[in-house]
Protein backbone atom coordinates (compact mmCIF):
# COMPACT_ATOMS: atom_id res chain seq x y z
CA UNK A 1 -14.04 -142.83 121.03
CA UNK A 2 -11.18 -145.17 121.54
CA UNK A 3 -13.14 -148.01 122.20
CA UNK A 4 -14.84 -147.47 119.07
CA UNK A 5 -11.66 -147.36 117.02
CA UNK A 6 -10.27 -150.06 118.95
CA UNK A 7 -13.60 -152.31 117.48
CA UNK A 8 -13.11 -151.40 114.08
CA UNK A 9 -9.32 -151.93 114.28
CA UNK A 10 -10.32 -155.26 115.47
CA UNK A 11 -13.29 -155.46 112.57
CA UNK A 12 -10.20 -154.91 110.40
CA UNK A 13 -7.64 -157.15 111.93
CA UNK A 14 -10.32 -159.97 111.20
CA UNK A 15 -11.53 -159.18 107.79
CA UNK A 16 -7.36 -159.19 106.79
CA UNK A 17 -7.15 -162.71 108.33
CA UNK A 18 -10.33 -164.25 106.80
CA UNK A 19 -9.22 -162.91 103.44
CA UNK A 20 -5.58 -164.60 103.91
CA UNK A 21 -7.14 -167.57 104.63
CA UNK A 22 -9.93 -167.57 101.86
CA UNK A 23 -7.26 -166.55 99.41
CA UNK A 24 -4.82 -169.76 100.55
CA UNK A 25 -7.32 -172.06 100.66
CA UNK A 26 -8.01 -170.74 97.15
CA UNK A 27 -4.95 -171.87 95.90
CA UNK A 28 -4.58 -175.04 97.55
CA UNK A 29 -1.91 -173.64 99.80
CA UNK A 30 -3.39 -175.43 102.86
CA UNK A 31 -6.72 -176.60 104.02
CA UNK A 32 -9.78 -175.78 105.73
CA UNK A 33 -8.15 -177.16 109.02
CA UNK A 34 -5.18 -175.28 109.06
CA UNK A 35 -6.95 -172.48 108.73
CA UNK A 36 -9.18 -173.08 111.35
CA UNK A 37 -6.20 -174.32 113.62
CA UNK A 38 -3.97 -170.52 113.05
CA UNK A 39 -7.30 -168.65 113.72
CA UNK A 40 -7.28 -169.57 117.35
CA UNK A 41 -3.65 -169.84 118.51
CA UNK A 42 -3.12 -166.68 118.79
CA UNK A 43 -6.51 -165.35 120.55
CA UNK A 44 -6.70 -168.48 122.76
CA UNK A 45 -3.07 -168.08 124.19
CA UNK A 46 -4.06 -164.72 125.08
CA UNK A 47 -6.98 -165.47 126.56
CA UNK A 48 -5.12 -168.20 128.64
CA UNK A 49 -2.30 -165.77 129.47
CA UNK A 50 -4.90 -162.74 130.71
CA UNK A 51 -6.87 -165.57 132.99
CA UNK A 52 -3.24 -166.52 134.41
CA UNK A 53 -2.09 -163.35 134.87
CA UNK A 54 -5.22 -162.05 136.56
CA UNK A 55 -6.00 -165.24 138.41
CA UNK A 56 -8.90 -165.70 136.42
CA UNK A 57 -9.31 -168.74 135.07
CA UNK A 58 -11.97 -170.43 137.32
CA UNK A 59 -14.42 -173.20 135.87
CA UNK A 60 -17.23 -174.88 137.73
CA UNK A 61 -18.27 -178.16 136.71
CA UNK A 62 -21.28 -177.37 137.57
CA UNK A 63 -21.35 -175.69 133.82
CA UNK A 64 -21.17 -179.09 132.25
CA UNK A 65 -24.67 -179.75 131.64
CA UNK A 66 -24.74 -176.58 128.88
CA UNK A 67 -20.59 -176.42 128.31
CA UNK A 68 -20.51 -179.80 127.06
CA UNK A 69 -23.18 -178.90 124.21
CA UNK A 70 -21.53 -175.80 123.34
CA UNK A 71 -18.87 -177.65 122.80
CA UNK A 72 -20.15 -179.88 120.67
CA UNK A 73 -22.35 -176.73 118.60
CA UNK A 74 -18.72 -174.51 118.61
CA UNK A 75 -17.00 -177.23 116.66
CA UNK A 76 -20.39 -177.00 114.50
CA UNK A 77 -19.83 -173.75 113.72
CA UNK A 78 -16.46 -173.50 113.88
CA UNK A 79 -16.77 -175.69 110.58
CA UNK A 80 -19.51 -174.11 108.63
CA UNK A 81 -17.69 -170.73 109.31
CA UNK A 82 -14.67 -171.26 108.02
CA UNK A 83 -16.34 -173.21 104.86
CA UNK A 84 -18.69 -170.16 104.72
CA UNK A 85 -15.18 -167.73 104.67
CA UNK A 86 -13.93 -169.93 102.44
CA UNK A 87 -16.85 -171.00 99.66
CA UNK A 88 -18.77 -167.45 100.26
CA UNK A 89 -18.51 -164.17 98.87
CA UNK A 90 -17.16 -161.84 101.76
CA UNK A 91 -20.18 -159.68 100.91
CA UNK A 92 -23.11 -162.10 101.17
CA UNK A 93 -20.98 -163.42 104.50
CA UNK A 94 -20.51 -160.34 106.18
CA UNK A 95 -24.91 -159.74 105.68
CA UNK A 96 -26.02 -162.95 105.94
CA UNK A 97 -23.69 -163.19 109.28
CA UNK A 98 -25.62 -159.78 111.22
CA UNK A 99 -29.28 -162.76 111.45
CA UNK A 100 -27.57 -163.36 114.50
CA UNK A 101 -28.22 -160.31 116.10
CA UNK A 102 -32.45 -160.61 115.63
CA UNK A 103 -32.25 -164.19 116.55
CA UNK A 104 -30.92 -163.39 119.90
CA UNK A 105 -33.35 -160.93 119.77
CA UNK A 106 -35.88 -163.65 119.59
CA UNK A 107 -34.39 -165.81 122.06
CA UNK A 108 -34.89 -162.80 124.86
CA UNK A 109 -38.10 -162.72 123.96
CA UNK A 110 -38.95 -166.24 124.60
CA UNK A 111 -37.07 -165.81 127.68
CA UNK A 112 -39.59 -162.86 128.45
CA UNK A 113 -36.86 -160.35 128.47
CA UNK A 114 -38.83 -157.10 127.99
CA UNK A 115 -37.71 -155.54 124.66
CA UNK A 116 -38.75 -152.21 123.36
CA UNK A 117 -40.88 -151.45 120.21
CA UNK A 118 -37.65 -149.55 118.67
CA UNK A 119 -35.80 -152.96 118.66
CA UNK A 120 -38.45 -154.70 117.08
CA UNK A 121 -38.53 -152.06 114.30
CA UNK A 122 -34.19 -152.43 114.01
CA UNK A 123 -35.05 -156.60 114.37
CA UNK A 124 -36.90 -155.95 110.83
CA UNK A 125 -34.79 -153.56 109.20
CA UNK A 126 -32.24 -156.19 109.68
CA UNK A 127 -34.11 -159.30 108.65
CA UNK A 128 -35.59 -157.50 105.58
CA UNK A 129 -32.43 -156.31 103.60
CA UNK A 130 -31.15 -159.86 104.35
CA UNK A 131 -34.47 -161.53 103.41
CA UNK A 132 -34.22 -159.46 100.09
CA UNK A 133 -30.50 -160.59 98.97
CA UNK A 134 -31.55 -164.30 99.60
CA UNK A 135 -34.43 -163.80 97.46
CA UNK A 136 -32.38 -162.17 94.51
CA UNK A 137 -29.72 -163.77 95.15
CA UNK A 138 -30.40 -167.45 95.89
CA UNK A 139 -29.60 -169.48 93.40
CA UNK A 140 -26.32 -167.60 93.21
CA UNK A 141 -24.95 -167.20 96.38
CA UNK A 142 -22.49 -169.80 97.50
CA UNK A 143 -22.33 -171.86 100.54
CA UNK A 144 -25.50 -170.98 101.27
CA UNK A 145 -26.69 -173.61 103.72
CA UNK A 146 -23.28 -172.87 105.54
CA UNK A 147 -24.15 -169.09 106.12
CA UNK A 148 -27.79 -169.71 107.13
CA UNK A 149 -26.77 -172.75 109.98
CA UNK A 150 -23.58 -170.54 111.03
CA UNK A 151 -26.31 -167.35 111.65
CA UNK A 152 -28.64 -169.93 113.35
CA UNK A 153 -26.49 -171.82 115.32
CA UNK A 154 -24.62 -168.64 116.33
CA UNK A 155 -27.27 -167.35 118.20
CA UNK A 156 -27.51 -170.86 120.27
CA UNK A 157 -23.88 -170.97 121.06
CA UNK A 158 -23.35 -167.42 122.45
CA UNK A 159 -26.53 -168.04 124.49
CA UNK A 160 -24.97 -170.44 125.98
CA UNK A 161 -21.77 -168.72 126.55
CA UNK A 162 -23.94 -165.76 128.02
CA UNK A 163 -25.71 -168.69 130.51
CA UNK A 164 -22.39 -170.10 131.24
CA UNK A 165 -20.38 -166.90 132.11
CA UNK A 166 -23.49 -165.10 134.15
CA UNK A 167 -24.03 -168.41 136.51
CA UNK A 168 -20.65 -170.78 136.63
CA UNK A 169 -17.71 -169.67 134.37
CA UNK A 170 -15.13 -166.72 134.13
CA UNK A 171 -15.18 -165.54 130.69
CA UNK A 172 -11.03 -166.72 130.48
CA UNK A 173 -11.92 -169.94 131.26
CA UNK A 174 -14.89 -170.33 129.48
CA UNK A 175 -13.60 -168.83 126.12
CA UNK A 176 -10.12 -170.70 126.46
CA UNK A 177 -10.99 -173.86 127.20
CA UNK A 178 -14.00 -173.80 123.84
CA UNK A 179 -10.74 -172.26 122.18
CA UNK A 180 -8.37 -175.19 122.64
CA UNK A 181 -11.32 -177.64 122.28
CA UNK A 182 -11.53 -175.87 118.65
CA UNK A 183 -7.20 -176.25 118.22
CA UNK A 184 -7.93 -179.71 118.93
CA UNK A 185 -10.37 -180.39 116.57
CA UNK A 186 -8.54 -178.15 113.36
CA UNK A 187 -5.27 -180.10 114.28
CA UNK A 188 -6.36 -183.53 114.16
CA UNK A 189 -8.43 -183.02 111.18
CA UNK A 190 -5.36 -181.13 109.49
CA UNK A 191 -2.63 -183.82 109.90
CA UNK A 192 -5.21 -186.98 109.65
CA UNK A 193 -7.19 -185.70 106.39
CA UNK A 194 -5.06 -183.38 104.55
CA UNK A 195 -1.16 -184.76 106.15
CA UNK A 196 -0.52 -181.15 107.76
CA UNK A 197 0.98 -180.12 110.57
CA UNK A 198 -0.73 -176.50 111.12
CA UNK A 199 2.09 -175.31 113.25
CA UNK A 200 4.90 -175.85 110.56
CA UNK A 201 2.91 -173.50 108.67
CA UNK A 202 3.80 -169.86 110.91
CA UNK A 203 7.13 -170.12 108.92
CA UNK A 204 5.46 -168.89 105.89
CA UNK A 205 4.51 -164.97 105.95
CA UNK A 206 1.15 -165.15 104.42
CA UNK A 207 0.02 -167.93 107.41
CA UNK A 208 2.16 -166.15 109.99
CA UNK A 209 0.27 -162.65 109.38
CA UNK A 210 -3.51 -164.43 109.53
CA UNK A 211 -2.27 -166.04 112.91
CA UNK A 212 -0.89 -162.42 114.13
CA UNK A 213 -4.16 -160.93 112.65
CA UNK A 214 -6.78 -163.17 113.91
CA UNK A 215 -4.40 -161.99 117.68
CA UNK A 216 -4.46 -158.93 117.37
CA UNK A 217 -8.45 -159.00 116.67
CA UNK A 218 -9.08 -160.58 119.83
CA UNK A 219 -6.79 -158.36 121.56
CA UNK A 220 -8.44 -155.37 120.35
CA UNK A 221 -11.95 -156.36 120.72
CA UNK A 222 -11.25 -157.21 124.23
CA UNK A 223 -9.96 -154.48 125.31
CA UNK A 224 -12.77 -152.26 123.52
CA UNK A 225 -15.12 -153.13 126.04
CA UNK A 226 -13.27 -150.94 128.62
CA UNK A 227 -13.85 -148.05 127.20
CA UNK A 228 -17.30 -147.88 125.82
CA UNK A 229 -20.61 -149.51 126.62
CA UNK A 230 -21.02 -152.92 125.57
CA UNK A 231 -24.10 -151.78 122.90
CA UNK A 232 -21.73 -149.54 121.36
CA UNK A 233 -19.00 -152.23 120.91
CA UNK A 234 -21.52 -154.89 119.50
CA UNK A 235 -23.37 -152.49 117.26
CA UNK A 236 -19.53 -150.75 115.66
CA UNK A 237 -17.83 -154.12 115.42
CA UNK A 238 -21.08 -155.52 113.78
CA UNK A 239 -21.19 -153.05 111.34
CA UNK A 240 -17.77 -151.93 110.31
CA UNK A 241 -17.48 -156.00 109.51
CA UNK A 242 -20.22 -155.74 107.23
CA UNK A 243 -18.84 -152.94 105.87
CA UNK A 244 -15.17 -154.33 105.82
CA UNK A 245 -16.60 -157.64 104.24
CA UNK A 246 -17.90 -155.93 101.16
CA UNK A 247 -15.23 -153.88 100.21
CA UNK A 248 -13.10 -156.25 100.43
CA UNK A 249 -15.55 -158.68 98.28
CA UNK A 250 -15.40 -156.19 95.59
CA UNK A 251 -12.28 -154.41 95.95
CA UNK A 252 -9.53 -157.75 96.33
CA UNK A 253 -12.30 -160.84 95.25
CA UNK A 254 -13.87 -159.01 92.23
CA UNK A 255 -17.58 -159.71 93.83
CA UNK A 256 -20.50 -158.28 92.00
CA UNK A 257 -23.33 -156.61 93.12
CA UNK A 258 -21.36 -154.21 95.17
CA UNK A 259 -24.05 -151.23 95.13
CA UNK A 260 -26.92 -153.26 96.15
CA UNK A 261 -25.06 -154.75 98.73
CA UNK A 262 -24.10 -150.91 100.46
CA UNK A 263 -27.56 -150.58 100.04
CA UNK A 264 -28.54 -153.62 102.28
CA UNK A 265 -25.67 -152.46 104.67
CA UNK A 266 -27.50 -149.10 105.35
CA UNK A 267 -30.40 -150.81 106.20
CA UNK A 268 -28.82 -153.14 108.61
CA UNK A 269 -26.81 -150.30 110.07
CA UNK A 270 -30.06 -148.37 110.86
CA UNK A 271 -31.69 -151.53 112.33
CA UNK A 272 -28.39 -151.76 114.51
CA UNK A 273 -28.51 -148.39 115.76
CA UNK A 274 -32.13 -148.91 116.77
CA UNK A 275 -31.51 -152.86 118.50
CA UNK A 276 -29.16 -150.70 120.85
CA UNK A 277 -31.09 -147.63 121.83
């Protein structure tokens, strides 16, 4: 029970600092970059603390052959996601985002993982629902192309992250070290194409709560996984964010469409439920 209401505090946490940052960028207040940059300070420094503190920060070169591309694909989709958080409504990101799960899906079956014929049925009620809003939906849904290659690419990069921690990496050093790549990227881009400097930005309140959000959802979701099986986790944090994402679309953003949407969310819930039986 705890870890379960540690994930959707952590569900919460996030949804509060993607809205900060989609309502900012909104106004011009800072840019994509900064965004990015405050996003990650807080959850990498933890990370790098926790691996410090519990001597567990140990990286293998060996790893480089698949780090080095995950690099390369986090940057990827650290980009279209925070375009996606900030050009998307919350709604169409929070269903659009849950094509990861099937795709991974897929990927364990190429991998001849066995799977069982209840996943296969959750697989579809997932893909359908989302399948159906793209249809309606597609010449009005923004950032489109940004949603679809942060699902697909998604699935590629946590592969990878799986491969890496299983064989070579500890997931401290793994996770940090893609985490400061990220910083590195947001902070150059920030002061070279829009003349900020990310950090000067924690002196105003509505930056300085995203940061302390975007923390406290890594925190949370961290420690979650101590107290409940990892299918639990996944499936509650996956679907209180849909959830989160579309009241928030329609309750602070205005969004349309808001009953067809909790629609599509019951759908994907079910087909969540059945991916982890």
């Amino acid at each position: 029970m705890f870890g379960t209401l540690l994930a959707v505090f952590g569900s919460a946490c996030e949804e509060t600092a993607n809205s900060i940052g989609k309502y900012e960028i909104q106004k011009r207040t800072a840019s994509i970059y900064t965004f990015g940059f405050l996003a990650l300070l807080f959850g990498t420094t933890f990370l790098l603390v926790e691996g410090f503190v519990r001597h567990n920060l140990f990286f293998s070169l060996a790893s480089l052959p698949t780090f080095l591309p995950r690099v390369a694909l986090e940057i990827l989709q650290a980009y279209v996601t925070v375009r996606a958080i900030t050009i998307s409504d919350r709604g169409d990101f929070g269903l659009v985002k849950t094509l990861t799960i099937p795709l991974l899906l897929l990927i364990d079956i190429a991998l001849s993982y066995t799977v069982a014929p209840l996943q296969i049925v959750g697989m579809a009620l997932i893909v359908s629902p989302i399948a159906f809003l793209l249809y309606v939906e597609r010449r009005q849904i923004k950032g489109l192309r940004y949603l679809l290659i942060g699902a697909v690419n998604a699935a590629i990069t946590i592969s990878l992250y799986k491969y890496d921690i299983s064989h070579f990496n500890s997931v401290e050093a793994e996770q940090s070290l893609i985490g400061i790549a990220l910083m590195v990227y947001f902070f150059i881009f920030a002061y070279i194409k829009a003349g900020e400097n990310p950090l000067r930005f924690l002196r105003k309140r509505a930056f300085a709560a995203q940061a302390t959000a975007s923390g406290l959802a890594n925190v949370a979701v961290s420690f979650a996984y101590f107290f409940a099986p990892a299918s639990i986790i996944l499936a509650t944090l996956r679907s209180s964010a849909v959830l989160l994402a579309i009241l928030t679309g329609r309750l602070y953003f205005r969004e349309r469409h808001f009953l067809i949407r909790i629609t599509l969310f019951v759908f994907v819930l079910v087909g969540l439920i059945l991916l982890i039986l």
